[in-house]
Protein backbone atom coordinates (compact mmCIF):
# COMPACT_ATOMS: atom_id res chain seq x y z
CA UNK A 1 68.71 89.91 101.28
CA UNK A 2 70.70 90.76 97.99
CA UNK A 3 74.12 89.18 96.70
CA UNK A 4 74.34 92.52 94.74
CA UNK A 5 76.20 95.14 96.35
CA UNK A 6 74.65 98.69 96.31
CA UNK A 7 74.94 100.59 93.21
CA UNK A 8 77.87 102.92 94.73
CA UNK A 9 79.65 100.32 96.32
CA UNK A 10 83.67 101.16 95.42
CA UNK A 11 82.34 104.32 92.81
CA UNK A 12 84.11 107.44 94.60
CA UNK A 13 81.60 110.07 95.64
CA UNK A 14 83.07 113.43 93.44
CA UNK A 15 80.18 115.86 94.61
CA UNK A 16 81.47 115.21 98.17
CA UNK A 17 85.32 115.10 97.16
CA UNK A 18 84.73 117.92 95.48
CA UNK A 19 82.75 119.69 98.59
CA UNK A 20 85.51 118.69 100.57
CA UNK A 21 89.04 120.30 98.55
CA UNK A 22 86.42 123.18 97.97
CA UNK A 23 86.79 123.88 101.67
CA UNK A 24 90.88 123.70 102.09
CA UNK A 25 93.08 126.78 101.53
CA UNK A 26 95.46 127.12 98.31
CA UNK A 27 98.07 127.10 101.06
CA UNK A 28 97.26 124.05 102.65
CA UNK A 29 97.04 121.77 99.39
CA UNK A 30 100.59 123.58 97.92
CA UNK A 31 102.08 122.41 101.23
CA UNK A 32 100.78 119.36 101.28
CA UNK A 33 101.76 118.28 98.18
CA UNK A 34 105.48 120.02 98.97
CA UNK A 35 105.63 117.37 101.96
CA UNK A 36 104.35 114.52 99.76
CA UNK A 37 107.23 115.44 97.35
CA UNK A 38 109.54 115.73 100.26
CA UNK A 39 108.95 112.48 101.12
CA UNK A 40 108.52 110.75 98.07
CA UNK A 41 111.96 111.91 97.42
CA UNK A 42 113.68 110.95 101.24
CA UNK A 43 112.31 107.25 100.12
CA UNK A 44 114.21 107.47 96.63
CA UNK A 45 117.45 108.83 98.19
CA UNK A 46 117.67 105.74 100.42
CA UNK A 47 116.87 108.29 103.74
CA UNK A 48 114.71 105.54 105.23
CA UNK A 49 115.14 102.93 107.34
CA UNK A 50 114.54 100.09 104.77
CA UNK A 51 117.64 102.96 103.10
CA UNK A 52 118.92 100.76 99.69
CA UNK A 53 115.72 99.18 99.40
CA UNK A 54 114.12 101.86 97.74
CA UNK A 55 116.77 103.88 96.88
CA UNK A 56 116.58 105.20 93.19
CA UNK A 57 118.36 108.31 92.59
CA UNK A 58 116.78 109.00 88.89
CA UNK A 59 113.20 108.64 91.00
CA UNK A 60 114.34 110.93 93.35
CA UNK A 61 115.93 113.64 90.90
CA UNK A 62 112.28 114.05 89.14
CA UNK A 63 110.86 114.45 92.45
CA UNK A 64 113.42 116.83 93.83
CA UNK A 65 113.14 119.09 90.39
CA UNK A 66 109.58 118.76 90.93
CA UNK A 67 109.65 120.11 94.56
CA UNK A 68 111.87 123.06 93.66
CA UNK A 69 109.68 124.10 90.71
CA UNK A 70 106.94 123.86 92.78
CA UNK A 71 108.36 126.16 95.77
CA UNK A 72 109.70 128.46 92.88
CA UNK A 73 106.37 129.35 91.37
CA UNK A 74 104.17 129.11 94.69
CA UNK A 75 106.90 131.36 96.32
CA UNK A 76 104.49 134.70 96.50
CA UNK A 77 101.60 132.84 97.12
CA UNK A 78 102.61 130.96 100.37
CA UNK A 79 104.15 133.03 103.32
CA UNK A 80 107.72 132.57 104.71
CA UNK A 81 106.15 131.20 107.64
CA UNK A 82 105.40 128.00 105.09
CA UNK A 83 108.07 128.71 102.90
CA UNK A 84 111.02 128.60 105.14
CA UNK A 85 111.15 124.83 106.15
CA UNK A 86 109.76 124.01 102.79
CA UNK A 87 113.14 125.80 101.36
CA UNK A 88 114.87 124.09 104.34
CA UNK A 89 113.92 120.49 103.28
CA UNK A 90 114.58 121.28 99.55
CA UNK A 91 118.19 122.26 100.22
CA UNK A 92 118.88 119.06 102.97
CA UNK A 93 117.42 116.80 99.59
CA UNK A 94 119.73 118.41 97.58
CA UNK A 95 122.69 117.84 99.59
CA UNK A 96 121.37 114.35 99.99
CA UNK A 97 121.19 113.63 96.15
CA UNK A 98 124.87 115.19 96.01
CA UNK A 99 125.94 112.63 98.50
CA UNK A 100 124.16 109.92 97.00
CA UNK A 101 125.80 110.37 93.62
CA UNK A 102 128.83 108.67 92.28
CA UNK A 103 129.50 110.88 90.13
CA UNK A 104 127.96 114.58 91.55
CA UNK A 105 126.13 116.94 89.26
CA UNK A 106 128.11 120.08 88.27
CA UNK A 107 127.41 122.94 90.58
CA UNK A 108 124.05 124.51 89.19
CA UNK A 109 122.75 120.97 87.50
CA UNK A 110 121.49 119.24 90.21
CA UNK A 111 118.05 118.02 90.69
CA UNK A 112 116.17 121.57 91.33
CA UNK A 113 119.00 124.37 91.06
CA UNK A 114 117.27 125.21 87.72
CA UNK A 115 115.26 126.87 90.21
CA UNK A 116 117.30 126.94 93.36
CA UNK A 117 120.85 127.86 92.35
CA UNK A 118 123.89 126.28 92.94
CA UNK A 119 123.63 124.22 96.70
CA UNK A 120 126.42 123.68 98.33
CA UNK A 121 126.74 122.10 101.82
C-alpha cells in the first residue's frame, strides 16, 4: 500500500461540475445567488444572532447594490412568482441599512435605489 494519495486527490472534477450547472435552470442559479446575496448582506447588517459581531455596513452596502442590480437586469428573465419575495427581501435590507446608519443615505442614494428608487419604510 502507497503513502501517495491518488493523482485526483483534492483536484476538483470540472467535466462533472460542469455536467452538473449544465443541468440547472437560468432561474434557479439567478435565485440562488439572489438568496446568497440576501444573506450575505443580513450577516453584514448585524440581522443575526451573533448581530454586532459581524456587522459591517460598507460590506453590506456592496452586497445590497449588488442584489438590486442583479434583480434589475434579471427582472424579465425570472417570473414574478420568483421575483416578488426576491423584491420583498431587497426592500426589508434596505430599510435595514437605513436603520443601521448613523447618518442615513439621502432618499434615492442608498445601497441599491440606483436601481430600486427611493425606499422608504
Amino acid at each position: 500500500m502507497s503513502d501517495t494519495p491518488p493523482e485526483n486527490a483534492g483536484n476538483p472534477d470540472f467535466d462533472a461540475m460542469t455536467r452538473d450547472i449544465a443541468e440547472v435552470p437560468a432561474v434557479e442559479v439567478i435565485v440562488t445567488v439572489a438568496v446568497n446575496l440576501m444573506s450575505a448582506a443580513a450577516v453584514k447588517l448585524g440581522l443575526t444572532e451573533e448581530g454586532e459581531k459581524h456587522k459591517d455596513l460598507d460590506e453590506a452596502r456592496k452586497l445590497v447594490h449588488a442584489l438590486a442590480g442583479l434583480l434589475d437586469a434579471s427582472a424579465t428573465e425570472i417570473s414574478s412568482f420568483h421575483a416578488a419575495p426576491l423584491r420583498d427581501g431587497l426592500k426589508s435590507l434596505q430599510l435595514a441599512f437605513r436603520e443601521a446608519s448613523s447618518v442615513p443615505d439621502e432618499p434615492g442614494q442608498g445601497p441599491g435605489e440606483k436601481y430600486t428608487g427611493p425606499v422608504f419604510g
